[in-house]
Protein backbone atom coordinates (compact mmCIF):
# COMPACT_ATOMS: atom_id res chain seq x y z
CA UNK A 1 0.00 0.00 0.00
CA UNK A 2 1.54 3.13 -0.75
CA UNK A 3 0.64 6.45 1.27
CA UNK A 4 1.38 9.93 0.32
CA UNK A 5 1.48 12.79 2.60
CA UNK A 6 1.60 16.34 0.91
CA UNK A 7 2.22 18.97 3.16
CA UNK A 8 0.76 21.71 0.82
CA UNK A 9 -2.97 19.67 0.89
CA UNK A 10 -2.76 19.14 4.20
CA UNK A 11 -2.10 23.24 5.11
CA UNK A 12 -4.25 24.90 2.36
CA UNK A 13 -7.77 24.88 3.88
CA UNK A 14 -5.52 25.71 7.58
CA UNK A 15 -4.28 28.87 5.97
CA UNK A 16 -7.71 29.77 4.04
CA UNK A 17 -9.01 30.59 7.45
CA UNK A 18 -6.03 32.44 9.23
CA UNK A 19 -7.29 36.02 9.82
CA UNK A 20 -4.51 38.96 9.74
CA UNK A 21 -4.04 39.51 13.66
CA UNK A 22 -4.86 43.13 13.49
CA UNK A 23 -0.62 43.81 15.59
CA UNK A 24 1.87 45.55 13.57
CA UNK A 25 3.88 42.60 12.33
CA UNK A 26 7.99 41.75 11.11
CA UNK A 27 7.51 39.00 8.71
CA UNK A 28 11.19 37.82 7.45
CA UNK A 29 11.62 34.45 5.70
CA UNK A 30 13.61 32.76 3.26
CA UNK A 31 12.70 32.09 -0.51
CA UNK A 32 13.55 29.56 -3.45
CA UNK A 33 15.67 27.48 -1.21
CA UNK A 34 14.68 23.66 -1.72
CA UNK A 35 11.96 22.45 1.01
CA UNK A 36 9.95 19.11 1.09
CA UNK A 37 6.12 19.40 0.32
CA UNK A 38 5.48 15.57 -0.24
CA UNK A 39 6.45 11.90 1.27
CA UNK A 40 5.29 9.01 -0.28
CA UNK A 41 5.45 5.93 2.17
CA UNK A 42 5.50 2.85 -0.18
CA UNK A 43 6.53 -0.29 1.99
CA UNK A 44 4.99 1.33 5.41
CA UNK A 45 5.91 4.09 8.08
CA UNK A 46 9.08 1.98 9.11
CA UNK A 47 10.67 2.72 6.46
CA UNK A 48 12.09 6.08 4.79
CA UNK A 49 9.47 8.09 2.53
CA UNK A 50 10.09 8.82 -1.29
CA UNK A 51 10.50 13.32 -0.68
CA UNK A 52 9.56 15.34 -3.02
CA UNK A 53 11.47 18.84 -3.45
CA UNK A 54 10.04 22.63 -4.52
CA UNK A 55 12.49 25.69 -4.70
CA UNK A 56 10.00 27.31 -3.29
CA UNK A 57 10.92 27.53 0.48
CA UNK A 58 12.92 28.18 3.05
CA UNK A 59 13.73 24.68 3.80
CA UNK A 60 11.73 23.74 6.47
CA UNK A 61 8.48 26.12 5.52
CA UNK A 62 7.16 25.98 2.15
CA UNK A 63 6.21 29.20 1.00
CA UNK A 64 2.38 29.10 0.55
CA UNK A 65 2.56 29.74 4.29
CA UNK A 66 5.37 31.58 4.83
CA UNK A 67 4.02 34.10 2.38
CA UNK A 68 0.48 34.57 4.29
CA UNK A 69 1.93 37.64 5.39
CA UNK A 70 1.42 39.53 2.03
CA UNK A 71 -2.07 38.37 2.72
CA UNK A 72 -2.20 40.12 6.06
CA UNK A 73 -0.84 43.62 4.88
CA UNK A 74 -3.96 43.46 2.56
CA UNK A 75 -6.49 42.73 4.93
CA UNK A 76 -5.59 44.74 7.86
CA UNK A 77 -4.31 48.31 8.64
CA UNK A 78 -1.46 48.25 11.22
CA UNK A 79 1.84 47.96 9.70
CA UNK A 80 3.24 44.39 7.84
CA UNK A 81 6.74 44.61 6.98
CA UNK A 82 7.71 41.84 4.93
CA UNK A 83 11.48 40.94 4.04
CA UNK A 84 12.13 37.95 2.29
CA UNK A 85 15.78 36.92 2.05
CA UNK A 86 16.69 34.73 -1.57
CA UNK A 87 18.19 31.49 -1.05
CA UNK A 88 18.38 31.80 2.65
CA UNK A 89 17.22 28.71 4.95
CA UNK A 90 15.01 29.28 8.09
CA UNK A 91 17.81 29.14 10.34
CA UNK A 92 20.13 31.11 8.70
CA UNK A 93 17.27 33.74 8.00
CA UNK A 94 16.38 33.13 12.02
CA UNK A 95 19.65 34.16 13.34
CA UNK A 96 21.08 36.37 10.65
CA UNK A 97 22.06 39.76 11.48
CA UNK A 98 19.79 41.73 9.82
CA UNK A 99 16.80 39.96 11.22
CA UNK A 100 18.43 40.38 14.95
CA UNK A 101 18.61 43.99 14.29
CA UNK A 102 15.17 44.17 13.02
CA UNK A 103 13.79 42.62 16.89
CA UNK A 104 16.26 44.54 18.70
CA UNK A 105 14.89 47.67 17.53
């Protein structure tokens, strides 16, 4: 029996329904940087998945959700900044120096 798990499915309807929080919000994320969005289990959970791979990413996050803060600076009125960083993975976008100095002040 073969099972396939794609994240993108399995988040879509989630982020439909996510309302812009109405808080002036830093949104800083990585871009085309290759992330998994699908695992096809073929011979059972025990053993490793088939991954599939999109460049569009940060590695850990694909970007249909990291991008739902574009969606945000449309639907609300307090401040969204949004910085997206190209070919940079979530933790190098996490503790980078720019995004430090973006918190810190």
């Amino acid at each position: 029996m073969q099972i396939t798990a794609s994240i993108i499915e399995t988040v879509e309807d989630t982020l439909s329904s996510i309302k812009a929080p109405g808080v002036p919000l830093h949104c800083l994320y990585g871009v085309d940087y290759p992330t998994e969005i699908s695992f096809t289990y073929k011979n059972g959970f025990d053993k490793d998945p088939e991954i599939e791979y999109s460049q569009e990413g940060d590695g850990t996050v694909p970007d249909i959700s990291l991008r739902k803060c574009k969606d945000f600076a449309r639907q609300q009125t307090q401040p969204v900044e949004v910085m997206e960083f190209d070919l940079a993975d979530h933790l190098t976008v996490r503790f980078s120096r720019i995004t430090l100095d973006v918190y810190l002040n």
